[in-house]
Protein backbone atom coordinates (compact mmCIF):
# COMPACT_ATOMS: atom_id res chain seq x y z
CA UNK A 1 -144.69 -88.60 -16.95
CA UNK A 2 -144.53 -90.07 -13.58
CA UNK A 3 -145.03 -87.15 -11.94
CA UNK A 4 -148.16 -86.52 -13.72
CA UNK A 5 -149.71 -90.32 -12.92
CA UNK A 6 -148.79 -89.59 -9.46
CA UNK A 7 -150.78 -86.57 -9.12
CA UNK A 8 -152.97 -88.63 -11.56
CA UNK A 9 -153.10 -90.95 -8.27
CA UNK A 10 -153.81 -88.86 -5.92
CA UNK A 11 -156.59 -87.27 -7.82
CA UNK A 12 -158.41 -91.02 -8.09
CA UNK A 13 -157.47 -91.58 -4.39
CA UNK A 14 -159.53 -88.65 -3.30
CA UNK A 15 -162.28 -88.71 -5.93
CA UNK A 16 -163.59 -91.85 -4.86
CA UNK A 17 -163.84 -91.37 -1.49
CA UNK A 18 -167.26 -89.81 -0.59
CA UNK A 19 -167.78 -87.14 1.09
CA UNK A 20 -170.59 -85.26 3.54
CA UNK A 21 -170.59 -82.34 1.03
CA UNK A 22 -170.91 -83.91 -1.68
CA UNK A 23 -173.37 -86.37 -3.41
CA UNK A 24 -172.77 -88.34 -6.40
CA UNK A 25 -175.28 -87.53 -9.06
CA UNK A 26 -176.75 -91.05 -10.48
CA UNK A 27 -177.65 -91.04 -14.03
CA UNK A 28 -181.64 -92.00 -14.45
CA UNK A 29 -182.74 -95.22 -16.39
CA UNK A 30 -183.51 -94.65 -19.91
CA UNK A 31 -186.38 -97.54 -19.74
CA UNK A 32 -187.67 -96.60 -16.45
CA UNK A 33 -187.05 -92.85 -16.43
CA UNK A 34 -188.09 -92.78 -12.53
CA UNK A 35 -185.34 -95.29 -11.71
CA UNK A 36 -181.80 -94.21 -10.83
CA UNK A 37 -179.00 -96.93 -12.24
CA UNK A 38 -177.79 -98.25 -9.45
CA UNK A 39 -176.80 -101.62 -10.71
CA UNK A 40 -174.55 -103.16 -12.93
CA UNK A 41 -175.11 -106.29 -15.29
CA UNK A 42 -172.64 -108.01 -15.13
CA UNK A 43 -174.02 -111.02 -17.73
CA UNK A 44 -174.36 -107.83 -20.65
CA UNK A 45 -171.36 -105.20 -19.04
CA UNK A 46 -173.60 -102.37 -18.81
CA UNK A 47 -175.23 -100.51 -16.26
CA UNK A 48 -179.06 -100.42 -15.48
CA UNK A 49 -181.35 -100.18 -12.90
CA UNK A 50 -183.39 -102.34 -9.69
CA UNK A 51 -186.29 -102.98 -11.75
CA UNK A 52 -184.46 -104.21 -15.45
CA UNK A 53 -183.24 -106.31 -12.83
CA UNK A 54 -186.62 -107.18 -11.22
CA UNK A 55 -188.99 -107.00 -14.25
CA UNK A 56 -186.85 -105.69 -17.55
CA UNK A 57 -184.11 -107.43 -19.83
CA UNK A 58 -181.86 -107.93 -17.43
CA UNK A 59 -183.75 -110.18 -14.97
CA UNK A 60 -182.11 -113.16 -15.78
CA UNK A 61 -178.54 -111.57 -15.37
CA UNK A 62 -175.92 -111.91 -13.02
CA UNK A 63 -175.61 -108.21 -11.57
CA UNK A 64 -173.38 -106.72 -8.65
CA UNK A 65 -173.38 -103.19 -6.70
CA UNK A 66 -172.65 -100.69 -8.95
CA UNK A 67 -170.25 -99.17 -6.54
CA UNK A 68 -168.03 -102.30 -6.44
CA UNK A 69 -167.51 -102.36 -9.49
CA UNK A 70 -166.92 -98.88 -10.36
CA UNK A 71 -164.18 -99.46 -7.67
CA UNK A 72 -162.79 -102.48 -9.80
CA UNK A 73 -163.07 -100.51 -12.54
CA UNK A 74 -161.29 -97.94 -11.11
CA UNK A 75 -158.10 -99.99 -9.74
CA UNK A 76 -157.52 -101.50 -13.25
CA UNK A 77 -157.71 -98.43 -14.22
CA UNK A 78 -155.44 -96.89 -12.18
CA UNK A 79 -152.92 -100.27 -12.78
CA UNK A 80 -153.69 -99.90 -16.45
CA UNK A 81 -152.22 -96.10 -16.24
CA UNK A 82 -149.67 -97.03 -13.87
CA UNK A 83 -148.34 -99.69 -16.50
CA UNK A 84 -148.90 -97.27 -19.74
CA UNK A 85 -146.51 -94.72 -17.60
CA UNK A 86 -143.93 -97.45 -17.19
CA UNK A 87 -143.92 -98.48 -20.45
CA UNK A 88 -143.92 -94.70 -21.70
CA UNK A 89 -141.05 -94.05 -19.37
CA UNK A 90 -139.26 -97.18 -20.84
CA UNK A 91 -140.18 -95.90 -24.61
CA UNK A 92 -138.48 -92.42 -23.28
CA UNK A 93 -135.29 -94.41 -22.38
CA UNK A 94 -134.83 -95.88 -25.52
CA UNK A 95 -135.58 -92.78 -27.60
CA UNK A 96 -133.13 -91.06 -25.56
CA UNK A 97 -130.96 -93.51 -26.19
CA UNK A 98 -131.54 -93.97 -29.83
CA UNK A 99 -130.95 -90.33 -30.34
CA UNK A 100 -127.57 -90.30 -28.66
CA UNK A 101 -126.92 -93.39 -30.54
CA UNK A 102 -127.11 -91.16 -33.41
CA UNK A 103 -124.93 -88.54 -31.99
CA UNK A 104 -122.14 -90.72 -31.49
CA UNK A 105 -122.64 -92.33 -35.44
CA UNK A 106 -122.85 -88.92 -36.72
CA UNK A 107 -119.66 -88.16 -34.47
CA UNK A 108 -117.93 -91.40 -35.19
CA UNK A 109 -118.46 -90.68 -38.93
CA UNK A 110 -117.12 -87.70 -39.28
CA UNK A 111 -114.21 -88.29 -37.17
CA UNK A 112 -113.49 -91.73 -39.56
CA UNK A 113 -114.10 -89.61 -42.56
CA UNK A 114 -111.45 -86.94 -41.39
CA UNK A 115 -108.79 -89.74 -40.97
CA UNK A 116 -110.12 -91.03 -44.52
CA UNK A 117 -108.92 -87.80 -45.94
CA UNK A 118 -105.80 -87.50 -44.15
CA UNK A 119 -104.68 -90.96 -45.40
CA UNK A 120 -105.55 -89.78 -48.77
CA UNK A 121 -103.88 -86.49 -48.40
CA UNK A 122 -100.81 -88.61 -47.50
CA UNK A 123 -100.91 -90.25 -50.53
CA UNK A 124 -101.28 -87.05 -52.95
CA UNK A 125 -98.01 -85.87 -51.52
CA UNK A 126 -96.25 -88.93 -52.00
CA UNK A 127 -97.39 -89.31 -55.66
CA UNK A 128 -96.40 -85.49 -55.39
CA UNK A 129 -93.23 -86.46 -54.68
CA UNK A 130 -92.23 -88.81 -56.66
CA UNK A 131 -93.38 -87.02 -59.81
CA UNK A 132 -91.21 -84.19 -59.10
CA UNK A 133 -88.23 -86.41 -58.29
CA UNK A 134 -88.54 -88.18 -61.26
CA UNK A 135 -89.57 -84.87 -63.57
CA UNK A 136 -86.11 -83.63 -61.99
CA UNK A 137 -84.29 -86.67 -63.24
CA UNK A 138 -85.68 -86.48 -66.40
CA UNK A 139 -85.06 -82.78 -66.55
CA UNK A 140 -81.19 -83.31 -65.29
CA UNK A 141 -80.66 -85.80 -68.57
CA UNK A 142 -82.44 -82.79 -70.67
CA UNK A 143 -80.37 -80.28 -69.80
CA UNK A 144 -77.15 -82.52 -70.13
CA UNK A 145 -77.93 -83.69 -73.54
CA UNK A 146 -78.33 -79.79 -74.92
CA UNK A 147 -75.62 -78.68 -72.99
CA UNK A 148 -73.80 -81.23 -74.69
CA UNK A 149 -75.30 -80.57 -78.28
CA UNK A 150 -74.55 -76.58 -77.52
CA UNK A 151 -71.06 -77.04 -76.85
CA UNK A 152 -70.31 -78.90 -79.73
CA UNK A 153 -72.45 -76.77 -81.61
CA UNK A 154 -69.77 -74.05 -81.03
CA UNK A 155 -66.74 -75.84 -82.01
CA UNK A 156 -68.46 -76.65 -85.22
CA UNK A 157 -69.39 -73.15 -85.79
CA UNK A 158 -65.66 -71.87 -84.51
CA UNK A 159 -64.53 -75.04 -87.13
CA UNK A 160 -66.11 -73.18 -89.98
CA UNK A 161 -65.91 -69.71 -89.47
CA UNK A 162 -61.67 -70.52 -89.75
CA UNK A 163 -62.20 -72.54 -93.12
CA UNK A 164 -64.04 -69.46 -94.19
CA UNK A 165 -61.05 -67.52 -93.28
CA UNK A 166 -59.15 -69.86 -95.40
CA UNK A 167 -61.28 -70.08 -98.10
CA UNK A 168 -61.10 -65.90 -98.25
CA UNK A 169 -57.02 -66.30 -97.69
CA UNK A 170 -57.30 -68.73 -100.90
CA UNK A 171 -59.06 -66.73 -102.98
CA UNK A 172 -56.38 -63.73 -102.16
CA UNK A 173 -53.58 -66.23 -102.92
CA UNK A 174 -54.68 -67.23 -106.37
CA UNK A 175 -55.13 -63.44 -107.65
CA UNK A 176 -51.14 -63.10 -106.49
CA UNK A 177 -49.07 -62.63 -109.98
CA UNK A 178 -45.82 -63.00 -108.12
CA UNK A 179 -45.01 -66.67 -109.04
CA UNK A 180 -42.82 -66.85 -105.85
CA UNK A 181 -45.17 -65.39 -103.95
CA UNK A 182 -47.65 -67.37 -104.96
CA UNK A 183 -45.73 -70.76 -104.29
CA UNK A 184 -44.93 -69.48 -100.82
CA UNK A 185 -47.77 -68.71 -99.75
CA UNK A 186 -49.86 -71.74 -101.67
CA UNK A 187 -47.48 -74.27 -99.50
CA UNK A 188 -48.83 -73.14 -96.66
CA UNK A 189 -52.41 -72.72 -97.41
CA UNK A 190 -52.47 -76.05 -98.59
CA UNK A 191 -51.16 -77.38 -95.55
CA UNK A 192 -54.16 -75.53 -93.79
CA UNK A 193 -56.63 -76.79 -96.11
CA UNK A 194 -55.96 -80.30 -95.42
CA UNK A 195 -56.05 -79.60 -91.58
CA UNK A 196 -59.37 -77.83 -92.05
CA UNK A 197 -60.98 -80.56 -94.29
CA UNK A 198 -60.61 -82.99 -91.52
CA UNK A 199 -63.36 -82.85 -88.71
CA UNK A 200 -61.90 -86.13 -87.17
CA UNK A 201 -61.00 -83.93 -83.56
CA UNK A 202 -64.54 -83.09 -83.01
CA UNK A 203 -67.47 -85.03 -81.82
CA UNK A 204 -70.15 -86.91 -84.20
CA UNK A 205 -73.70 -86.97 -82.29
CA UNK A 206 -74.64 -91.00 -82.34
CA UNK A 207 -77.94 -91.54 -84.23
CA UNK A 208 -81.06 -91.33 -81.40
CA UNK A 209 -78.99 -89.19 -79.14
CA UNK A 210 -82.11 -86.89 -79.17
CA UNK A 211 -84.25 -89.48 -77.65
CA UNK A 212 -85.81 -89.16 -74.48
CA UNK A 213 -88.26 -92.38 -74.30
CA UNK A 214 -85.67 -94.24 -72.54
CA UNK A 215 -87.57 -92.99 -69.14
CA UNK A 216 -90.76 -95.02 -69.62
CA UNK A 217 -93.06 -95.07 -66.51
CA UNK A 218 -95.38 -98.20 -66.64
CA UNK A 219 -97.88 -97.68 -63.80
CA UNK A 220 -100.62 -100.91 -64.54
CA UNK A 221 -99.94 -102.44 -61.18
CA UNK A 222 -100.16 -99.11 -59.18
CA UNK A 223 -103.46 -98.10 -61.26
CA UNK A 224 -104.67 -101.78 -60.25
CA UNK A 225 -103.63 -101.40 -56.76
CA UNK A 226 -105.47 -97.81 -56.49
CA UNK A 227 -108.53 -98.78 -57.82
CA UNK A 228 -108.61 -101.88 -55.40
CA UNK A 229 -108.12 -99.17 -52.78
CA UNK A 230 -111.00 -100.27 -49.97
CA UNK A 231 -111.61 -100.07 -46.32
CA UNK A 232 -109.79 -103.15 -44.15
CA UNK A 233 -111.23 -105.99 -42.52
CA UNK A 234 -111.44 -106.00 -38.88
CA UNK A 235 -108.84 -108.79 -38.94
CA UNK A 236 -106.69 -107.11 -40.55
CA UNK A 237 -105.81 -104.39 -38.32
CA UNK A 238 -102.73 -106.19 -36.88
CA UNK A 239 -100.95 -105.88 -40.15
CA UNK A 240 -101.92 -102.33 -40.95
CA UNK A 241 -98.68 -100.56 -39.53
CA UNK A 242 -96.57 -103.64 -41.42
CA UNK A 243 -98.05 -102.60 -44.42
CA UNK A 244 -97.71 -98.88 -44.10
CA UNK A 245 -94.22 -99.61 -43.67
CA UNK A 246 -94.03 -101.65 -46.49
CA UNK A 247 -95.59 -99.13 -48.85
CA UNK A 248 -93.21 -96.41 -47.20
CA UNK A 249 -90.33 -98.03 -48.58
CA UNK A 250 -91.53 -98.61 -51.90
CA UNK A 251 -92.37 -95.17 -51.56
CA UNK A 252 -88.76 -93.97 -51.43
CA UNK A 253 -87.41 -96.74 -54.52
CA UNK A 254 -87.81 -96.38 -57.97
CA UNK A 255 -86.82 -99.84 -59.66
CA UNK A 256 -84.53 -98.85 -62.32
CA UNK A 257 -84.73 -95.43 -61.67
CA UNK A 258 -81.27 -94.53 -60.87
CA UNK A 259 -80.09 -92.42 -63.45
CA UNK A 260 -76.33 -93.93 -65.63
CA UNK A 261 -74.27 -91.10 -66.51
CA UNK A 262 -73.44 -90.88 -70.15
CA UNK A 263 -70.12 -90.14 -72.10
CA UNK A 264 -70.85 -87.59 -74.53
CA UNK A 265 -71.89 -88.88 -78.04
CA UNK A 266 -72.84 -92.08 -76.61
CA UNK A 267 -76.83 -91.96 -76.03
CA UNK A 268 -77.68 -94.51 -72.98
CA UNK A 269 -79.26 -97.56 -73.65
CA UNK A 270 -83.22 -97.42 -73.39
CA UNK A 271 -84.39 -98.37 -69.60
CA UNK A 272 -87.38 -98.03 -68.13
CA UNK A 273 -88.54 -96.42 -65.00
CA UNK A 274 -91.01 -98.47 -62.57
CA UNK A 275 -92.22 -97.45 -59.49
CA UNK A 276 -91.65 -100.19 -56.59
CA UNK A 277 -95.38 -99.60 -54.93
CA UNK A 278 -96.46 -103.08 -55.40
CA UNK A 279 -100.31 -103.57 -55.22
CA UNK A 280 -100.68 -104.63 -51.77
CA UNK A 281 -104.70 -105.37 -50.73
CA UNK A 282 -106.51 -102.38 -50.53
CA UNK A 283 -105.34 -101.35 -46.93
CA UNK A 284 -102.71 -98.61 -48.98
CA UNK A 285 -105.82 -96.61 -48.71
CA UNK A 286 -105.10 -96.21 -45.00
């Protein structure tokens, strides 16, 4: 642009200079048609001729040379251009700057929007986590319990397969005719029935030892704190690592979560699992 109003410049320089060659061409009067406008009016702004001037509508007016004021006309001109290409070189500036503006928004945005989804990626594994450890627990007390329940499954089913024997070894003894025979053997089948009637050497199963809903999660305040999940103030930046910390070590407790051991036929007393991850403000979303 300033390039162009300099040669602009130079062009108005040289035009207006007159030369030997060259003669400017004046226009004719449209009222006189013999008259060449040499004058301008200065009262009406216009240009006209000697005799508007002498005899027309301009003889009362205040005129000048109209070559004086072409050159006025020409320097505000030329100042008027010289100003528009300033100001056009200023509007440049500020576009230019505008669009880098822009550049650095749309660069600052994604670049916040990455770290957004990192932070949020953090927290799917830790909730990742902590499900699994505390599927695992609940899957350890599973297995324990039918283990348990298998086991004395079996010495149930060993318990009655031998009074079946006996019951068989009964029914042999009373279709003996020997009456000594009989007695003999009788004495000591009796003494095995009343060993095999009694089940007071193997386990009884409490009532609810099949129950599982002992491991309750209750998860209000973390659903609270997650949906108050927003960005942090500016003045709160100072606290953001103490907080991260904070939430890292609730991370890693489970209040009530440690898992009692149980004797076997005794069911553990219902508890209930909470996770520590207290609803802190919203910068856990960091």
């Amino acid at each position: 642009m300033t390039e162009r109003f300099c040669c602009f410049s130079s062009h108005l320089n040289s035009s207006s200079r007159p030369t030997s060659e060259s003669k400017e061409e004046m226009p004719m009067c449209d009222v006189h048609k013999e008259e060449k406008i040499n004058i301008y009016c200065v009262t009406h702004g216009v240009p006209t001729c000697s005799m508007c001037k002498v005899f027309g509508a301009h003889k009362d007016c205040e005129v000048s040379p109209l070559s004086s004021i072409s050159q006025e006309k020409r320097t505000e001109l030329s100042d008027g251009i010289a100003m528009m290409v300033g100001n056009n070189d200023r509007i440049q500036g500020i576009i230019s700057q505008l669009q880098e503006a822009c550049h650095v928004i749309e660069e600052n945005g994604r670049r916040q929007k990455t770290k957004v989804c990192e932070r949020f990626d953090q927290l799917y594994s830790m909730l990742e986590e902590k499900k699994r450890e505390m599927s695992q627990k609940v899957t350890a007390k599973q297995e324990e319990k039918v283990n348990y329940i298998q086991s004395l499954t079996r010495k149930y089913r060993d318990h009655l397969e031998e009074s079946c024997k006996i019951v068989e070894r009964g029914i042999q003894t009373m279709e003996e005719t020997g009456m000594a025979v009989f007695v003999k053997n009788a004495k000591d089948l009796l003494k095995k029935i009343e060993d095999a009637s009694s089940t007071a050497h193997l386990d009884k199963v409490e009532r609810g030892y099949e129950k599982m809903d002992h491991y309750k999660v209750d998860f209000r305040r973390e659903r609270k704190a997650l949906s108050s999940i927003d960005f942090i103030r500016d003045d709160d930046d100072k606290d953001e690592e103490e907080v991260d910390a904070e939430v890292g070590e609730g991370a890693q407790t489970v209040s009530g979560g440690t898992a009692v051991s149980e004797t076997p036929g005794q069911p553990n007393a219902p508890q209930q699992i909470t996770s520590s991850l207290s609803p802190t403000r919203s910068s856990a979303s960091t």
